[in-house]
Protein backbone atom coordinates (compact mmCIF):
# COMPACT_ATOMS: atom_id res chain seq x y z
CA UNK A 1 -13.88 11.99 55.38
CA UNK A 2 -11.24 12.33 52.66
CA UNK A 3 -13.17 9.39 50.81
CA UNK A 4 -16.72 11.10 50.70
CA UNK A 5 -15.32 14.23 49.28
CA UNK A 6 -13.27 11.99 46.67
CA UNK A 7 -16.79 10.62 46.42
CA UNK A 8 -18.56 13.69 46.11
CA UNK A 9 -16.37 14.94 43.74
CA UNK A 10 -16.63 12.84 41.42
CA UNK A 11 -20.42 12.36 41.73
CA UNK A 12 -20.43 16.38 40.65
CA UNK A 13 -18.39 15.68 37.50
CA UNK A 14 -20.60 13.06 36.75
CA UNK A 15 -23.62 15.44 36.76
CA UNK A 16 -21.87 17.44 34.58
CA UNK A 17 -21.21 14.40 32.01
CA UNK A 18 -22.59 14.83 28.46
CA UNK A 19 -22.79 12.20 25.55
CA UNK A 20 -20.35 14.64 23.14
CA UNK A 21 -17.66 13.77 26.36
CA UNK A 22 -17.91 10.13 25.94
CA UNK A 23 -17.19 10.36 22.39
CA UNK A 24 -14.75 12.82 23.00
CA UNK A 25 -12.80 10.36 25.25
CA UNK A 26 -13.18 7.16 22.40
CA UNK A 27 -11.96 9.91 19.41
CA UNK A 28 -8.40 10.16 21.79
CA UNK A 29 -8.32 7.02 23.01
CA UNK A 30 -8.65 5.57 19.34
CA UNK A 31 -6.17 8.51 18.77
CA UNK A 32 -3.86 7.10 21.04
CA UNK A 33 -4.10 3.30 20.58
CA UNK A 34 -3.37 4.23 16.40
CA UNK A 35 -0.46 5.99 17.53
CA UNK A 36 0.90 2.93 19.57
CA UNK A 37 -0.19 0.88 16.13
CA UNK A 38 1.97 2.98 14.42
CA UNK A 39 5.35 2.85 16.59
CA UNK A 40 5.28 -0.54 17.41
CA UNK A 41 7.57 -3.04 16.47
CA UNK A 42 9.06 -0.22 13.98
CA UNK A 43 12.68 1.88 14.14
CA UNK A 44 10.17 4.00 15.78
CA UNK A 45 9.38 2.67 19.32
CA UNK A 46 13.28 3.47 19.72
CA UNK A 47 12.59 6.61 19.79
CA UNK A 48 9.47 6.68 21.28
CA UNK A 49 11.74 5.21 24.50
CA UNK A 50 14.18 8.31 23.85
CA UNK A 51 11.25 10.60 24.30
CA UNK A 52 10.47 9.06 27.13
CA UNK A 53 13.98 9.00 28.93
CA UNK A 54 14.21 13.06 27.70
CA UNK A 55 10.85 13.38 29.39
CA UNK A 56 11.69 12.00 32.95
CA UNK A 57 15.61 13.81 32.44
CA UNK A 58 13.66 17.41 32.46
CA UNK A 59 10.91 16.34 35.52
CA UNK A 60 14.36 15.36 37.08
CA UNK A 61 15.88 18.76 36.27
CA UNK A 62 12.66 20.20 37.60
CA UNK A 63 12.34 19.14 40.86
CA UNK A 64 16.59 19.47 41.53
CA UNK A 65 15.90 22.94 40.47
CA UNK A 66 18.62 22.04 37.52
CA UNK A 67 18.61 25.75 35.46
CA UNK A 68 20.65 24.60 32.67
CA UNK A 69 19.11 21.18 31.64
CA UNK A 70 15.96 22.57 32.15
CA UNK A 71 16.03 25.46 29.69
CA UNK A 72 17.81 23.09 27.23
CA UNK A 73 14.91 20.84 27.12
CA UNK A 74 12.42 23.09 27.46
CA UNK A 75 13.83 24.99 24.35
CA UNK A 76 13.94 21.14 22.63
CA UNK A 77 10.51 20.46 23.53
CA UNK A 78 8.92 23.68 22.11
CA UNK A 79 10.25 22.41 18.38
CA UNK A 80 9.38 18.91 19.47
CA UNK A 81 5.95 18.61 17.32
CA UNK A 82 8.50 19.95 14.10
CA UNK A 83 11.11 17.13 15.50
CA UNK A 84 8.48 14.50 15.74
CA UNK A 85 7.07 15.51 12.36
CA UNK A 86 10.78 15.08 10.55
CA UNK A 87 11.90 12.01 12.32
CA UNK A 88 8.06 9.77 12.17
CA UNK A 89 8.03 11.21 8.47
CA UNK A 90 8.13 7.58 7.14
CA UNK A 91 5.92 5.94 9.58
CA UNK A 92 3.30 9.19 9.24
CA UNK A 93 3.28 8.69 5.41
CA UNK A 94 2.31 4.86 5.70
CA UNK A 95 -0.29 5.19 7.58
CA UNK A 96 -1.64 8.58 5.55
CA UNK A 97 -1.61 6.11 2.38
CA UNK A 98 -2.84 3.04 4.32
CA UNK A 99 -5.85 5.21 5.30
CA UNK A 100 -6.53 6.90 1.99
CA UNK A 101 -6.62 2.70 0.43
CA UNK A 102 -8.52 1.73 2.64
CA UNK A 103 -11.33 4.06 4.04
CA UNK A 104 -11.55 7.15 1.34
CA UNK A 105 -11.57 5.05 -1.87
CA UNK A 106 -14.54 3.57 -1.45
CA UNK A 107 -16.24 6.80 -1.97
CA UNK A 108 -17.19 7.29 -5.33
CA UNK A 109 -15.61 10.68 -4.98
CA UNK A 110 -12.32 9.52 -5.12
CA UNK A 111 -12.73 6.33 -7.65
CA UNK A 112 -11.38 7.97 -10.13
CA UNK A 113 -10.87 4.64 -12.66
CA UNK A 114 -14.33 4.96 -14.89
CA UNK A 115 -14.92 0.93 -15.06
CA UNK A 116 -16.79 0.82 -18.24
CA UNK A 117 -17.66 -2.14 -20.25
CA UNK A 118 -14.55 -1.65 -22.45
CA UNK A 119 -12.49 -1.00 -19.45
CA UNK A 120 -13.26 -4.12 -18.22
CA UNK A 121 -12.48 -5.81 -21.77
CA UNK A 122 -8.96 -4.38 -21.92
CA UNK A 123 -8.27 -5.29 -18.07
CA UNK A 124 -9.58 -9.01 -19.06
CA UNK A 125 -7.08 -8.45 -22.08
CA UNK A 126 -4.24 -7.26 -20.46
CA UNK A 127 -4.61 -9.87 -17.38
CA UNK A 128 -4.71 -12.80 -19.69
CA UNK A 129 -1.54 -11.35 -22.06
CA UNK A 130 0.34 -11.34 -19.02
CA UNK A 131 -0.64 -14.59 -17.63
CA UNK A 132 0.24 -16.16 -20.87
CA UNK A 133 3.48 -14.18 -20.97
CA UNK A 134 4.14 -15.46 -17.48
CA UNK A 135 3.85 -18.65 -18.54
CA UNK A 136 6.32 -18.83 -21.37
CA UNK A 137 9.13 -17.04 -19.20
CA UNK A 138 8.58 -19.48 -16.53
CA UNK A 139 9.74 -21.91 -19.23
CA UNK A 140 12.28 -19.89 -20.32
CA UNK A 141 13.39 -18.93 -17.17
CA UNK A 142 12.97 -14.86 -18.16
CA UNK A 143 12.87 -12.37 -15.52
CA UNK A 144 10.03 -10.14 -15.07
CA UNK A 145 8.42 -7.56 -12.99
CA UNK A 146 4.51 -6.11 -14.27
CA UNK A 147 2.78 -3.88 -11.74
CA UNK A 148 -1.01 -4.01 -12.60
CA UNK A 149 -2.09 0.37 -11.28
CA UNK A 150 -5.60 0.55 -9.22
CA UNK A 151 -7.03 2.89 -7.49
CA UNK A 152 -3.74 4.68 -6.51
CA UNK A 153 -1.97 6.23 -9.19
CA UNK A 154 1.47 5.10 -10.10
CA UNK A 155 2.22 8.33 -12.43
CA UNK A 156 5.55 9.33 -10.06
CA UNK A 157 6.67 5.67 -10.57
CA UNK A 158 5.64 5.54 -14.21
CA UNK A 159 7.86 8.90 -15.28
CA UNK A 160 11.10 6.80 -13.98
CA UNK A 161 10.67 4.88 -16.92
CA UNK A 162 10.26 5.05 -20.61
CA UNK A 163 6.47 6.25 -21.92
CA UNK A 164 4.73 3.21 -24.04
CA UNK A 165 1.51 3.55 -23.86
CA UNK A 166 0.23 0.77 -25.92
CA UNK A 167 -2.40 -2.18 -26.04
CA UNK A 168 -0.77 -5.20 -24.25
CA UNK A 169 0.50 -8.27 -25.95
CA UNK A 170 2.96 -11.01 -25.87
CA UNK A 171 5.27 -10.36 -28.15
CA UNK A 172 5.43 -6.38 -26.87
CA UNK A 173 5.96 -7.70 -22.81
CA UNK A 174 8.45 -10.64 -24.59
CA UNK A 175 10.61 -7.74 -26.38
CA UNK A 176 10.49 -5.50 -23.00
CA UNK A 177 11.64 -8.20 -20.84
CA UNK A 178 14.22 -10.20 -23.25
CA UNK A 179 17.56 -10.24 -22.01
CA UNK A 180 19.19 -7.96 -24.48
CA UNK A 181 16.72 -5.17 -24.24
CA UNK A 182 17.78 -1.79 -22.44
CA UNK A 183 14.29 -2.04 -20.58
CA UNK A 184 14.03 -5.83 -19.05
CA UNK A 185 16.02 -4.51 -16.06
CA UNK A 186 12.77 -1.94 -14.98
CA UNK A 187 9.10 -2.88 -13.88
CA UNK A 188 6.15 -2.45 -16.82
CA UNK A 189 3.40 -0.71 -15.21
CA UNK A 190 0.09 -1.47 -16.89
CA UNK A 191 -3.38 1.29 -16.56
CA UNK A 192 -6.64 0.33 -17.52
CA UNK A 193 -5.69 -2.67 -19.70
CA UNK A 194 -2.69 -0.58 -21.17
CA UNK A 195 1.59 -0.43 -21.27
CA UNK A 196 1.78 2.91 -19.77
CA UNK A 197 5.45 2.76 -19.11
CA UNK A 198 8.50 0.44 -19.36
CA UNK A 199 11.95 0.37 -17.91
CA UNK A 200 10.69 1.85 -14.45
CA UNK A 201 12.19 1.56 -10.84
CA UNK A 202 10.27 0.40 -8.04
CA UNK A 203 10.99 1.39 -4.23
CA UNK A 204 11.97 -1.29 -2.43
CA UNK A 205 10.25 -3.18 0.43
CA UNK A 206 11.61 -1.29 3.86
CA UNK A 207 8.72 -2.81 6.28
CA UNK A 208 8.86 -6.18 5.73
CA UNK A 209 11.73 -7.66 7.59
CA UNK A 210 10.65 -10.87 7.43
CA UNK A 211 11.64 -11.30 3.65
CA UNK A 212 13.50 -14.08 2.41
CA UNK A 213 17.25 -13.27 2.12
CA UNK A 214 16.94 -15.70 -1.22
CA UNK A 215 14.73 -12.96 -2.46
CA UNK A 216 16.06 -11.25 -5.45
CA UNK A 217 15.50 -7.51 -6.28
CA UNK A 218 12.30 -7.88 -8.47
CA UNK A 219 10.82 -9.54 -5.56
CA UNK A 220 11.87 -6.81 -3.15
CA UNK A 221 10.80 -4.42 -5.84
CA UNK A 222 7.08 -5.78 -5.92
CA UNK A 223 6.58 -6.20 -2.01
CA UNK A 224 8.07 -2.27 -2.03
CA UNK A 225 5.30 -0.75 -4.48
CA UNK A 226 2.35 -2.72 -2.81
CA UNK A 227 3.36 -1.87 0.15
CA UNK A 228 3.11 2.14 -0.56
CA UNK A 229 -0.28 1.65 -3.08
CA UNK A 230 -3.16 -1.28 -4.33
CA UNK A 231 -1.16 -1.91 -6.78
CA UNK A 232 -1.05 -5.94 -8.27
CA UNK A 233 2.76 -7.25 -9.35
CA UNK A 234 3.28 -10.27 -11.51
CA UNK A 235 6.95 -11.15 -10.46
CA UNK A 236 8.71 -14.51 -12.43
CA UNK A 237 12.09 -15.24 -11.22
CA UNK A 238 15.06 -15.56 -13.37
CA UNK A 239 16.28 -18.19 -10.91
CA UNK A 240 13.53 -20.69 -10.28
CA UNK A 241 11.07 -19.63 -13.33
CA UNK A 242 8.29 -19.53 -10.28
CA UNK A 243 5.86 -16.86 -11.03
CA UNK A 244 4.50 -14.85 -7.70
CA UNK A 245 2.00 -12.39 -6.96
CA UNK A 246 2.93 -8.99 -4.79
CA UNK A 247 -0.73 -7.77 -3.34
CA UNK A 248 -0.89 -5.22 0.12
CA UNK A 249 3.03 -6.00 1.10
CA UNK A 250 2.33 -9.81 0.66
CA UNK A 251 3.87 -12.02 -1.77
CA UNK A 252 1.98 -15.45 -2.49
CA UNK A 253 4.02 -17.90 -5.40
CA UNK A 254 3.38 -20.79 -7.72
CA UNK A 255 0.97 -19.54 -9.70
CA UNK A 256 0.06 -21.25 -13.23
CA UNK A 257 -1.75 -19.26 -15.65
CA UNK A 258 -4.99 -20.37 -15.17
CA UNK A 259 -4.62 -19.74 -11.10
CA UNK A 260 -3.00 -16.20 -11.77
CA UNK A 261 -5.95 -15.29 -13.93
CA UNK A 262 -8.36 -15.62 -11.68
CA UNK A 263 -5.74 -14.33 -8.85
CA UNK A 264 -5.72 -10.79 -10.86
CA UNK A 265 -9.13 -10.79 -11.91
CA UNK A 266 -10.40 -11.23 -8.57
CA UNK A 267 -8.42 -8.33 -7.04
CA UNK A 268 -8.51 -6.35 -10.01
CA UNK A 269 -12.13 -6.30 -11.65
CA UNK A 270 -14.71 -6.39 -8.61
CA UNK A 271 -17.20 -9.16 -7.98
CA UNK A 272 -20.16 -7.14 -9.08
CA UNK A 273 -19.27 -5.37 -12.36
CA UNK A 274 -17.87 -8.28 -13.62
CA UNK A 275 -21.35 -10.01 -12.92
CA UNK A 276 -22.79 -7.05 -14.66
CA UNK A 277 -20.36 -7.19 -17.16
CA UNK A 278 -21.68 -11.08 -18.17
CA UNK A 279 -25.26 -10.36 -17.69
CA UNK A 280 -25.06 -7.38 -20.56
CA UNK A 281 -22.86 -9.46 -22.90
CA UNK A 282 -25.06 -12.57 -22.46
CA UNK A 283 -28.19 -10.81 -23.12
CA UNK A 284 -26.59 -9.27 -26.18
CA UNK A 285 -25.50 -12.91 -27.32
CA UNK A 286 -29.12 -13.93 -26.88
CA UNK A 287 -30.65 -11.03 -28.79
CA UNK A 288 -28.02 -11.57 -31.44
CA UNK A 289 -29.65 -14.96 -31.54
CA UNK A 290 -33.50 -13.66 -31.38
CA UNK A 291 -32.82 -11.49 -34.66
């Protein structure tokens, strides 16, 4: 008897089932399985479990009829979400930028780098300048830290440092980074094929635990800043001379200067306007040729 009413109760809230329900139930349960993305394996699941225990103390308090502990958690729980908010601030923030790189700027609403023919001539410049550069302070065993901007904007981390804003060379990155120089300590951020700034501090990486304790500061520095934005870091090491590549919180080494030009070209200048790119300044060869 008690089955067939279970039965027929839940035959009556299937009648009453709409399609805007079942998506209703994916929208929290994708809520809820992001949220368990979020806290896990992070400072956070700690005190995820302290929620929990505070949780079964004040059903505990309930049912004993406990007055005391009761009101005290109730009166916790009612500034919980502002709690929550404050201690998850680092973990909300990732994944708030994490989204915005990966979902929102594909919209042309929000590509806000115009990638014009001559944009794509300075980036080509400014990729190949550092490459080169790279190259010579591998030899020399000169350390050096260039954070290539893209889509997010790196004007916070830029203002740390000293303004620039010149065309890239060389000899420019080779005075920045020599020894002696009050700037070589700081990260060079380039923008659109650019020096925007010199001398500038990087956060450093605080979700990657699994980074080599050998790891110096500029490497720490790079994994930090992609880890936070899109950015592209060119890291050589004052130790080794071995130049590495910071991209999305992962750092990949031994790059030459051919194999870090097309590293940086293919992350930073897409497939297709680079194709484009060609196809106009072939066809202007050819008519060059025609006349």
């Amino acid at each position: 008897m008690n089955f067939s009413a279970w039965l027929n109760s839940v035959l009556t809230v299937l009648k009453t089932f709409r399609f805007v329900d079942i998506i209703d139930i994916v929208v929290i349960a994708f809520i809820v399985y992001s949220l368990f993305k979020l806290v896990r394996d992070t400072r956070a699941e700690q005190l995820v479990k302290g929620i929990v225990i505070l949780l079964i103390a004040y059903l505990v308090a309930t049912v004993f009829n406990m007055l005391m502990m009761e009101i005290l958690l109730r009166t916790l729980f009612e500034f919980g979400v502002v709690l929550l908010v404050i201690i998850f601030q680092p973990e909300i923030r990732n994944a708030l930028e994490q989204l915005g790189r990966n979902n929102i700027k594909r919209f042309s609403l929000f590509n806000r780098v115009k990638r014009t023919e001559e944009w794509i001539m300075a980036e080509k410049k400014a990729i190949i300048d550092v490459a080169e550069t790279a190259e010579i302070f591998s030899r020399q065993k000169t350390g050096a830290l260039i954070v290539f901007e893209n889509e997010t904007k790196l004007s916070d981390i830029a203002s740390t440092g000293v303004e620039i804003n010149a065309d890239t060379s060389i000899a420019l990155l080779g005075n920045i980074f020599f020894n002696k120089a009050p700037l070589h300590d700081g990260a060079v951020i380039i923008s659109s094929g650019k020096v925007k700034s010199a001398g500038c501090i990087l956060p450093l990486t605080s979700r990657n635990e699994d980074v080599d304790m050998n790891l110096g500061t500029r490497h720490r520095a790079s994994l930090g800043i992609t880890e936070v934005s899109d950015a592209v870091v060119v890291v050589v090491s004052e130790e080794t001379g071995t130049i590495s590549v910071s991209e999305n919180g992962q750092l990949t080494s031994n790059y030459s200067r051919d194999s870090l030009i097309e590293k940086l070209e293919s992350v930073l200048i897409p497939v297709e306007e680079k194709k484009n790119f060609f196809s106009k300044f072939s066809s202007r060869k050819e008519n060059k040729k025609d006349e």
